[in-house]
C-alpha atoms as a PDB file:
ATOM      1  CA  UNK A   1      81.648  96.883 132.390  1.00  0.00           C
ATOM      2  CA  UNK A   2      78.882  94.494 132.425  1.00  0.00           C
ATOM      3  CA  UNK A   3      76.548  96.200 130.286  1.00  0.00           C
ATOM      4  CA  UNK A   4      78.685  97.050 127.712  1.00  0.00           C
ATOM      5  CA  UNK A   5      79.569  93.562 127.664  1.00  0.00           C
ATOM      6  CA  UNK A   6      75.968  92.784 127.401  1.00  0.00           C
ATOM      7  CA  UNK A   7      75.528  94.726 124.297  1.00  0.00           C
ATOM      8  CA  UNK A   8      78.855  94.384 122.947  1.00  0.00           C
ATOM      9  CA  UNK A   9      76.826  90.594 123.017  1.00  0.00           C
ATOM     10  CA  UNK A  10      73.757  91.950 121.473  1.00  0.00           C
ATOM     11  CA  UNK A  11      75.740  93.845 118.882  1.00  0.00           C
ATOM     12  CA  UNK A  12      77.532  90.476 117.072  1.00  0.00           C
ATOM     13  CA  UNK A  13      74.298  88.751 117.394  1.00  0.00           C
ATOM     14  CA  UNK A  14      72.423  91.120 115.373  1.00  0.00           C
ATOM     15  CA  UNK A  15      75.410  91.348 113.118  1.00  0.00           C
ATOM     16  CA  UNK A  16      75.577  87.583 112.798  1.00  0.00           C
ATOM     17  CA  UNK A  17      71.930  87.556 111.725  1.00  0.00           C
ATOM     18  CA  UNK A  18      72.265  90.080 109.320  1.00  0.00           C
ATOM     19  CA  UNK A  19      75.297  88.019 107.967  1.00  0.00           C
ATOM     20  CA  UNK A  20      72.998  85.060 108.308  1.00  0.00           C
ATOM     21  CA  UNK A  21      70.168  86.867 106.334  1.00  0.00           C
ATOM     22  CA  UNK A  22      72.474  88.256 103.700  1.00  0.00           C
ATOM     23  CA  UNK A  23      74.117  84.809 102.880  1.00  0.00           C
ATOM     24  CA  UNK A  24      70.749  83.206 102.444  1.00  0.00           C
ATOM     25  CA  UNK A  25      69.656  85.920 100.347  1.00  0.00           C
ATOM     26  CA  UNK A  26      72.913  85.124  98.035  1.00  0.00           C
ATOM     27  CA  UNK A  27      72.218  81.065  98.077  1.00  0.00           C
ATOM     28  CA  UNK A  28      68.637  81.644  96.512  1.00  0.00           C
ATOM     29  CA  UNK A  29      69.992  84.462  93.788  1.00  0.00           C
ATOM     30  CA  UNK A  30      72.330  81.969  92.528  1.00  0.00           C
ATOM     31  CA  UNK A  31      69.514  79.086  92.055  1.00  0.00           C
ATOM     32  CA  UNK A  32      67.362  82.037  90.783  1.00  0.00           C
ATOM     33  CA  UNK A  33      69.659  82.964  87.522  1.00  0.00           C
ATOM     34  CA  UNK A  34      70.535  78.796  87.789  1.00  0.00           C
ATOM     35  CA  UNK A  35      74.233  79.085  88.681  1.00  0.00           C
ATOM     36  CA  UNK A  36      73.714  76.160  91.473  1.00  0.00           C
ATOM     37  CA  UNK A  37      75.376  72.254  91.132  1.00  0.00           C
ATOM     38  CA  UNK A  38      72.534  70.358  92.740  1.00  0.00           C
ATOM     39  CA  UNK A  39      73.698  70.527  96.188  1.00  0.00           C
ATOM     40  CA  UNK A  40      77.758  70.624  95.455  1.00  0.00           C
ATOM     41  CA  UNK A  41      78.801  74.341  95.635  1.00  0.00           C
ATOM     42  CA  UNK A  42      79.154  76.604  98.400  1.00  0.00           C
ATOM     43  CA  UNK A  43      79.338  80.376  99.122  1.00  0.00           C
ATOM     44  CA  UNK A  44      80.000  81.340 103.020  1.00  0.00           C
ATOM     45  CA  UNK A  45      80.995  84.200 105.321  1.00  0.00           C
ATOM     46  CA  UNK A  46      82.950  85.400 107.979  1.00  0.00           C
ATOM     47  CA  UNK A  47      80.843  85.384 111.809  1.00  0.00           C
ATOM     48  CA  UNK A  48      81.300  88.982 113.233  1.00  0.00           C
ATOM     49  CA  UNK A  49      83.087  88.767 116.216  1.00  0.00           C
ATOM     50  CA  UNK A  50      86.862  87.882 117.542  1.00  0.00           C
ATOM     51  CA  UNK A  51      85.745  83.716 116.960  1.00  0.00           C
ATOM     52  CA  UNK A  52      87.514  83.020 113.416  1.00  0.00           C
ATOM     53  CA  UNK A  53      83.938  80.759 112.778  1.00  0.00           C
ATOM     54  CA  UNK A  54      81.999  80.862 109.270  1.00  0.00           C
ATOM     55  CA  UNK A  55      78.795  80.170 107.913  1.00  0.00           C
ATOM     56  CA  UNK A  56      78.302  77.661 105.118  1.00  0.00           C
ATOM     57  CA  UNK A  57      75.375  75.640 103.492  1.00  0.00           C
ATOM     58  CA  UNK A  58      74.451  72.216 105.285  1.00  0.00           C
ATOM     59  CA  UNK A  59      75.364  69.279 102.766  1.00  0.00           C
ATOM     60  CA  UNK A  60      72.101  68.283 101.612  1.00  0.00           C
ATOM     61  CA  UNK A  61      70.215  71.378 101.107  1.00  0.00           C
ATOM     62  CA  UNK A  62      69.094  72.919  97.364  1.00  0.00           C
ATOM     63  CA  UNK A  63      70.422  76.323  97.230  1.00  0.00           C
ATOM     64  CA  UNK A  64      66.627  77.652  96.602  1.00  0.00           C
ATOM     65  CA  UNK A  65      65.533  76.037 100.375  1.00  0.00           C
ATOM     66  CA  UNK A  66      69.070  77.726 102.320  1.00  0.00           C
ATOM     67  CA  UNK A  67      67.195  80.125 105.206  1.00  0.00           C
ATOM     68  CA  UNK A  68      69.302  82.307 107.619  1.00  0.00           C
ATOM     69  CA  UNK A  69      68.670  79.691 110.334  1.00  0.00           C
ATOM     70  CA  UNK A  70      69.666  76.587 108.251  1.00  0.00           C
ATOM     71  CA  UNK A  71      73.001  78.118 107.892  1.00  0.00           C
ATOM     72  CA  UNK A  72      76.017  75.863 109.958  1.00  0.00           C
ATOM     73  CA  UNK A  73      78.403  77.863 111.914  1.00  0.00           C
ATOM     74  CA  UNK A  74      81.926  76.153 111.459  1.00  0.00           C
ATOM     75  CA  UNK A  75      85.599  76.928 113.038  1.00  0.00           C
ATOM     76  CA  UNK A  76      89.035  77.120 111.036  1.00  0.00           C
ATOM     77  CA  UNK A  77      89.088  73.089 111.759  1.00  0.00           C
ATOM     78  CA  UNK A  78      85.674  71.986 110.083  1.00  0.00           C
ATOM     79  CA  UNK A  79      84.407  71.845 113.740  1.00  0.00           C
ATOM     80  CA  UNK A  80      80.586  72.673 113.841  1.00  0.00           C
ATOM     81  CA  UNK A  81      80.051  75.356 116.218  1.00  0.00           C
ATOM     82  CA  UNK A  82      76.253  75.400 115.556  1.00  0.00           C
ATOM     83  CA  UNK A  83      73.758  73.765 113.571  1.00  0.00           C
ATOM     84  CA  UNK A  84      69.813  73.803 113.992  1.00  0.00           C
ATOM     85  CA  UNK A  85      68.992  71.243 111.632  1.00  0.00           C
ATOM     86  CA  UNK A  86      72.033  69.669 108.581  1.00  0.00           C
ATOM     87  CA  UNK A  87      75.102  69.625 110.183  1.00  0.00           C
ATOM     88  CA  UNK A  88      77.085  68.175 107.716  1.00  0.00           C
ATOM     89  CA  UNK A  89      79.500  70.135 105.553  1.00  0.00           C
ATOM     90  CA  UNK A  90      80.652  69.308 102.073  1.00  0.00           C
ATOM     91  CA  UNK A  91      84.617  68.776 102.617  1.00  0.00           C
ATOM     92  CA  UNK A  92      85.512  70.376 100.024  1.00  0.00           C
ATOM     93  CA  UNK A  93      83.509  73.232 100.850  1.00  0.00           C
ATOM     94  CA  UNK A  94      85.434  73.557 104.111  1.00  0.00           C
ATOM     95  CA  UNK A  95      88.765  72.934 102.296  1.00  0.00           C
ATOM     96  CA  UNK A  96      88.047  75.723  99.868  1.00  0.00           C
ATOM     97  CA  UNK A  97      86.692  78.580 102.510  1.00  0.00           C
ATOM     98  CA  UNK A  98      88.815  78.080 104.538  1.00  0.00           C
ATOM     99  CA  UNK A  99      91.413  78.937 102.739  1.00  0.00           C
ATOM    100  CA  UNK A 100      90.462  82.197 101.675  1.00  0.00           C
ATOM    101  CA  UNK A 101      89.110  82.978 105.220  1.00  0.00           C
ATOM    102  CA  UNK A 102      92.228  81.832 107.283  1.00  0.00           C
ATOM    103  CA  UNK A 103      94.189  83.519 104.535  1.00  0.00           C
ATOM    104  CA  UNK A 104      92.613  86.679 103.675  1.00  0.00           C
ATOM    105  CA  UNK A 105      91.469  89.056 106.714  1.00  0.00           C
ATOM    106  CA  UNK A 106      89.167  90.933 104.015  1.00  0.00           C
ATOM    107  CA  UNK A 107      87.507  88.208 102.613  1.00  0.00           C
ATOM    108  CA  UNK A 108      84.688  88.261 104.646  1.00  0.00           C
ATOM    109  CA  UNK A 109      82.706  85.937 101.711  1.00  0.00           C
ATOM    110  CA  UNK A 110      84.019  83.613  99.300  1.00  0.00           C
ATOM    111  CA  UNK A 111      81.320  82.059  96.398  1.00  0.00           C
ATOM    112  CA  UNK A 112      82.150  79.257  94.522  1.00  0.00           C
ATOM    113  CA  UNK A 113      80.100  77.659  91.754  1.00  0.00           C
ATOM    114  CA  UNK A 114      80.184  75.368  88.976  1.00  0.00           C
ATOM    115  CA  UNK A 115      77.882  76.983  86.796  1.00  0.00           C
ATOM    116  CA  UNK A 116      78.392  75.593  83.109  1.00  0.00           C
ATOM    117  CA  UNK A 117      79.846  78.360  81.517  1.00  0.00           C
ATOM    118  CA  UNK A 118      82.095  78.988  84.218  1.00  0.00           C
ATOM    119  CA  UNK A 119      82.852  76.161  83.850  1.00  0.00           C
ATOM    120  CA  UNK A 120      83.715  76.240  79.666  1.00  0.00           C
ATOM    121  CA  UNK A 121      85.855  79.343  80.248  1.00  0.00           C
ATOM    122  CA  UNK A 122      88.093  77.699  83.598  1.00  0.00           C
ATOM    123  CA  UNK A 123      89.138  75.418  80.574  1.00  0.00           C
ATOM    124  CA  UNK A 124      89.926  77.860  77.645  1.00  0.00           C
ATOM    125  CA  UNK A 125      93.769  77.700  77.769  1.00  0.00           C
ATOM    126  CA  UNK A 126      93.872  81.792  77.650  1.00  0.00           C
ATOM    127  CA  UNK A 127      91.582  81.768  80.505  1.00  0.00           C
ATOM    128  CA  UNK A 128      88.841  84.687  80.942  1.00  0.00           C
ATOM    129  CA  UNK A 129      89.123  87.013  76.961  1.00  0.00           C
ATOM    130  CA  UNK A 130      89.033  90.790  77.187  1.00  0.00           C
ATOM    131  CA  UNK A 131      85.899  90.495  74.897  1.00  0.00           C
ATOM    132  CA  UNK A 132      83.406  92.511  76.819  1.00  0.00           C
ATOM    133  CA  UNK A 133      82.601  95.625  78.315  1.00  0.00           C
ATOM    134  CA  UNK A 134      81.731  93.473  81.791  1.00  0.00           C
ATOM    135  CA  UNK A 135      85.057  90.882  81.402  1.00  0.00           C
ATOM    136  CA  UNK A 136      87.197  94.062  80.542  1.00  0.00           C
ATOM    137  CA  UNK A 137      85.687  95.424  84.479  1.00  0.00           C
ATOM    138  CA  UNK A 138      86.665  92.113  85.089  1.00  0.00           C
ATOM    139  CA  UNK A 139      90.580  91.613  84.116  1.00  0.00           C
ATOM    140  CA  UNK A 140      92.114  93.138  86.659  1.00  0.00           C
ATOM    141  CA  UNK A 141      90.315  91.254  89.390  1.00  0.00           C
ATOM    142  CA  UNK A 142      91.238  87.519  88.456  1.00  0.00           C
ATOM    143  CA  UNK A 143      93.623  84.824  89.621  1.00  0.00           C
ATOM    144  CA  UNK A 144      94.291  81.305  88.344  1.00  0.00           C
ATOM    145  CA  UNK A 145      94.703  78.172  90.126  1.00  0.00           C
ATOM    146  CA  UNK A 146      95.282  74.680  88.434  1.00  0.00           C
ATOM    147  CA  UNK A 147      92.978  71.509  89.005  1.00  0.00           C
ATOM    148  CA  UNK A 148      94.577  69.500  91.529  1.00  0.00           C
ATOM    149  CA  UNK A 149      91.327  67.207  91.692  1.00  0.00           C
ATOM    150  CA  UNK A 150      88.253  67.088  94.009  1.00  0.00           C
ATOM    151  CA  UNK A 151      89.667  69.925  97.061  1.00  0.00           C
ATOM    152  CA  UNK A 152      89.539  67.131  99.613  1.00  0.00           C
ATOM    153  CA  UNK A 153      93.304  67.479 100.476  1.00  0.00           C
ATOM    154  CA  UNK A 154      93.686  70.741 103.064  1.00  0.00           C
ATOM    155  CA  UNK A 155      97.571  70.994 101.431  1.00  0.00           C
ATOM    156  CA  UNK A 156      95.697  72.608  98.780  1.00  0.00           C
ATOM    157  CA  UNK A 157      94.868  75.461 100.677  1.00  0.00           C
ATOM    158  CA  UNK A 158      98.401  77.074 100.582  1.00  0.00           C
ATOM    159  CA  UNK A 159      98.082  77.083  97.050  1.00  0.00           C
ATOM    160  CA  UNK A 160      94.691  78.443  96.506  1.00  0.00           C
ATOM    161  CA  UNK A 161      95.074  81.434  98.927  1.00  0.00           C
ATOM    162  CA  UNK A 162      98.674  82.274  97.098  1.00  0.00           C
ATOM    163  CA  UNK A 163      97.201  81.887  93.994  1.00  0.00           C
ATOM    164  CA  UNK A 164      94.226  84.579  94.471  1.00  0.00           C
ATOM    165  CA  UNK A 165      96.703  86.584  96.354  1.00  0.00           C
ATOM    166  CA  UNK A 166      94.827  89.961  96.627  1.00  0.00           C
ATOM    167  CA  UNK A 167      92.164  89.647  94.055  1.00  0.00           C
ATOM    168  CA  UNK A 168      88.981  88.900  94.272  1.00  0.00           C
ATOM    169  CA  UNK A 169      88.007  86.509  91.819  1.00  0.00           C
ATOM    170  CA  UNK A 170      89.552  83.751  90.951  1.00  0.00           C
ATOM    171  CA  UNK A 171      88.999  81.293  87.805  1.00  0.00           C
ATOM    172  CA  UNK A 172      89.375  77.461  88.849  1.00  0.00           C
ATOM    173  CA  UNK A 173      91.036  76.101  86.067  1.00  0.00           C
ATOM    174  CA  UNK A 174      88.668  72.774  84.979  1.00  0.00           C
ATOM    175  CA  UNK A 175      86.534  73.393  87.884  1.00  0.00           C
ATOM    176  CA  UNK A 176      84.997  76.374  88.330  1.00  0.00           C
ATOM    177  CA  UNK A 177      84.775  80.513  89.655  1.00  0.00           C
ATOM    178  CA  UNK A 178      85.324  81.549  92.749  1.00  0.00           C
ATOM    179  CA  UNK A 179      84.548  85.762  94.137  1.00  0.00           C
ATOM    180  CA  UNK A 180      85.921  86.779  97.626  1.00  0.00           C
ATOM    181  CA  UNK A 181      84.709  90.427  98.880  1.00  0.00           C
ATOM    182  CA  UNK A 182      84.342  92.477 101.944  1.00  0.00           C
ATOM    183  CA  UNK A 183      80.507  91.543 102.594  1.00  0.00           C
ATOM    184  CA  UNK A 184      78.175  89.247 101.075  1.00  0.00           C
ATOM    185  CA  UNK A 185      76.087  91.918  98.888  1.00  0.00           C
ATOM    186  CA  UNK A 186      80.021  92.896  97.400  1.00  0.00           C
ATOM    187  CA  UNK A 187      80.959  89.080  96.580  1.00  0.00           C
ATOM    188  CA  UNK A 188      78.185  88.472  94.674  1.00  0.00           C
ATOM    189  CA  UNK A 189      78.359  91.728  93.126  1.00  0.00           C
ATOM    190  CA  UNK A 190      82.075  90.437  91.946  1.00  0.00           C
ATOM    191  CA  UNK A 191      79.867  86.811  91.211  1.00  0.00           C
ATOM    192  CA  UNK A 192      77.595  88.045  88.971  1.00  0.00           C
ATOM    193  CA  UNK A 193      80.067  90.150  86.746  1.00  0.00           C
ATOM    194  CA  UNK A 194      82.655  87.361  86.314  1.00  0.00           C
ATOM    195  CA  UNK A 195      79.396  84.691  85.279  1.00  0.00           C
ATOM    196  CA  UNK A 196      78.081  87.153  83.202  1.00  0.00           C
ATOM    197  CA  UNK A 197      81.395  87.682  81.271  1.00  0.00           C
ATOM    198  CA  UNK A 198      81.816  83.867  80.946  1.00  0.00           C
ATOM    199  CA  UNK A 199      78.677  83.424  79.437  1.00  0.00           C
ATOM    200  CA  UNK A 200      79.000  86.294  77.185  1.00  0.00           C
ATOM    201  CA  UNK A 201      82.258  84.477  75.631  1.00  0.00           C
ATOM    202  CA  UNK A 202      80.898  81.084  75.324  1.00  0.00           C
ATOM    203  CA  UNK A 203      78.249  82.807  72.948  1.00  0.00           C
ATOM    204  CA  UNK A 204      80.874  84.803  71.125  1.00  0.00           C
ATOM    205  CA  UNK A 205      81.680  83.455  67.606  1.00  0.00           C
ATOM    206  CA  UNK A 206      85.462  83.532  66.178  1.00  0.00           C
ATOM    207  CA  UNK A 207      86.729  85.725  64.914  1.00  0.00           C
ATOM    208  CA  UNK A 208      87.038  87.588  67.727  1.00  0.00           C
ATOM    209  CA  UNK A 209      87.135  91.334  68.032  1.00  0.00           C
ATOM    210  CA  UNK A 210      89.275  92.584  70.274  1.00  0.00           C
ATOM    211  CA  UNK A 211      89.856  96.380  72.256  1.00  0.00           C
ATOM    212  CA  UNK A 212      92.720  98.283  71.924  1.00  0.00           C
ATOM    213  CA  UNK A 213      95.170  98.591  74.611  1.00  0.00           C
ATOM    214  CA  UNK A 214      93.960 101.723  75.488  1.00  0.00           C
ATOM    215  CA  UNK A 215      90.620 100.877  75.726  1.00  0.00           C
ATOM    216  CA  UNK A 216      91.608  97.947  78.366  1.00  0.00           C
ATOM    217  CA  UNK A 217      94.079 100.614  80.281  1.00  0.00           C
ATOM    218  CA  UNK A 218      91.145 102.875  80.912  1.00  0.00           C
ATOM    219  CA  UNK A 219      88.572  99.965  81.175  1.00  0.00           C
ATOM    220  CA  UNK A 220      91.085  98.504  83.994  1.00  0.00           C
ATOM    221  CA  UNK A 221      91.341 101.966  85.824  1.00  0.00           C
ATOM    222  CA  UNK A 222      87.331 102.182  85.791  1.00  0.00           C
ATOM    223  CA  UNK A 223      87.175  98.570  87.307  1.00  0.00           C
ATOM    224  CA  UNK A 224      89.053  99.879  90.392  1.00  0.00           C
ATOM    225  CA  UNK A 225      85.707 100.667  91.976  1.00  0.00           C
ATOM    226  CA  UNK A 226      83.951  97.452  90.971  1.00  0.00           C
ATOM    227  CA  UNK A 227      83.120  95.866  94.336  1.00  0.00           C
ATOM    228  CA  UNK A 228      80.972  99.367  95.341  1.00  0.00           C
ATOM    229  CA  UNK A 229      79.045  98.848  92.915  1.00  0.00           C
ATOM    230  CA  UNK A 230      77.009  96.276  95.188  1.00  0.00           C
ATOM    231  CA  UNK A 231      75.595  99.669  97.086  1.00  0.00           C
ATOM    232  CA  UNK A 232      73.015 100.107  94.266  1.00  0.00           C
ATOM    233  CA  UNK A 233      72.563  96.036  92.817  1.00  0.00           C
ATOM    234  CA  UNK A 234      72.255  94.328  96.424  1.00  0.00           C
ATOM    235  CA  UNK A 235      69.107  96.103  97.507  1.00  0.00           C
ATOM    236  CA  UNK A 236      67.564  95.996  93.174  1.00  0.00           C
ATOM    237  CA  UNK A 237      68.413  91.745  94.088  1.00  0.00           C
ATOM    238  CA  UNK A 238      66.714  91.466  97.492  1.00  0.00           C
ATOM    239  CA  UNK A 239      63.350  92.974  95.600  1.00  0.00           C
ATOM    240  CA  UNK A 240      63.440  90.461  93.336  1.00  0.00           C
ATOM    241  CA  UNK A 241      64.293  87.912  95.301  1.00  0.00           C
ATOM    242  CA  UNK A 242      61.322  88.893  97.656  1.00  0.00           C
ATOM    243  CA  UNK A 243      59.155  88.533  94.870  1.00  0.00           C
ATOM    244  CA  UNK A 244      60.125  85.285  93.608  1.00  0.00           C
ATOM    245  CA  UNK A 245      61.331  83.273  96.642  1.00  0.00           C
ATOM    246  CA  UNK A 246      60.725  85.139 100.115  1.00  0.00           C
ATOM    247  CA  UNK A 247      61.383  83.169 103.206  1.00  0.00           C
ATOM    248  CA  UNK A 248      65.217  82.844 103.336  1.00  0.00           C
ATOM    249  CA  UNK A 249      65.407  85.589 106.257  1.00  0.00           C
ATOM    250  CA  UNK A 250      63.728  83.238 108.998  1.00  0.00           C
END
């Protein structure tokens, strides 16, 4: 009984620093292709183990200088659980995570940024536009939820996590995107697609040309499979990450 415990133990703690190692990894990508707010945006995810704790970034920290260690281990309350160095956590960080961890048991990592043409297309009144091969992949994945002003007030949380409901990425009207997924490589895998289809329509020029409905029926069926599509991209990102900012996995 006592050794299994032991590496039962052993186990989450390797699991934890893998988490750990992953989520850095995904901080420094998003500074990499520039997606970052300064120090005001926040991806996290889920600790292994029976604890309902996450990590998140310590306020104060550039997304390019996040390593595995610098990571702060929080409960469902904002508590900090653990901390080596920053301990403080941006509130409306915790407000936002936390809703989409308390609410969704397969959201083991939730990415929120501000980047600028996420931004433009949270404020088109029709939302995210079928005008792309990569926002058609993306249609059938995305929620709304309205501005209700800086996410300092935890009542929001109710209405964020019935608002994504069971999709994955979810357009912050006036604010922002935000991906949820079943590990970190599959968030940002769901991260990068929705940016990249929100900067492709910010470039496109009216008049608009727009698919036919079939085209977005069998576009929608072939999105289905999105999220596994992180099997091939997450290990292409971590080379290129290793080449251009190594260090996050200490």
């Amino acid at each position: 009984m006592n050794t299994f415990g032991k590496n039962e133990q052993t186990d989450l703690q390797k699991a934890e620093w893998q988490a750990r190692v992953d989520l850095a990894a995904a901080y420094r990508l998003v500074a990499l292709y520039g997606w970052e707010d300064l120090v005001f945006t926040h991806l996290s995810a889920r600790v292994p183990g029976p604890e309902h704790h996450f990590l998140i970034n310590p306020y104060g920290l550039l997304f390019h200088e996040i390593t595995a260690s610098s990571l702060v281990k929080i409960d469902q309350e904002g508590q900090v659980v653990e901390a080596t160095g920053l301990s403080r956590v941006n509130p409306a960080g915790f407000t936002i995570h936390s809703a989409v961890h308390m609410g969704r048991d397969d959201a083991h990592a939730v990415m929120h940024v501000h980047a600028a043409d996420a931004v433009a297309v949270s404020a088109h009144k029709d939302g995210l536009l079928p005008l792309s091969q990569t926002a058609m992949l993306c249609q059938d994945h995305i929620a709304y939820h309205d501005y209700e002003g800086v996410a300092l007030n935890l009542d929001e949380r109710e209405r964020l996590i019935n608002d994504i409901g069971n999709k994955n990425m979810l357009i912050l009207r006036n604010h922002g995107i935000l991906t949820a997924g079943a590990s970190v490589p599959e968030c940002f895998t769901y991260l990068y697609f929705l940016m990249k289809a929100c900067e492709i329509q910010v470039r496109t020029a009216q008049p608009y040309c727009m698919p036919s409905e079939a085209a977005l029926a069998t576009t929608r069926e072939q999105s289905e499979s999105l999220g596994k599509a992180a099997a091939l991209t997450w290990p292409a990102l971590i080379r290129l990450l290793d080449s251009k900012n190594p260090g996050y996995a200490v």
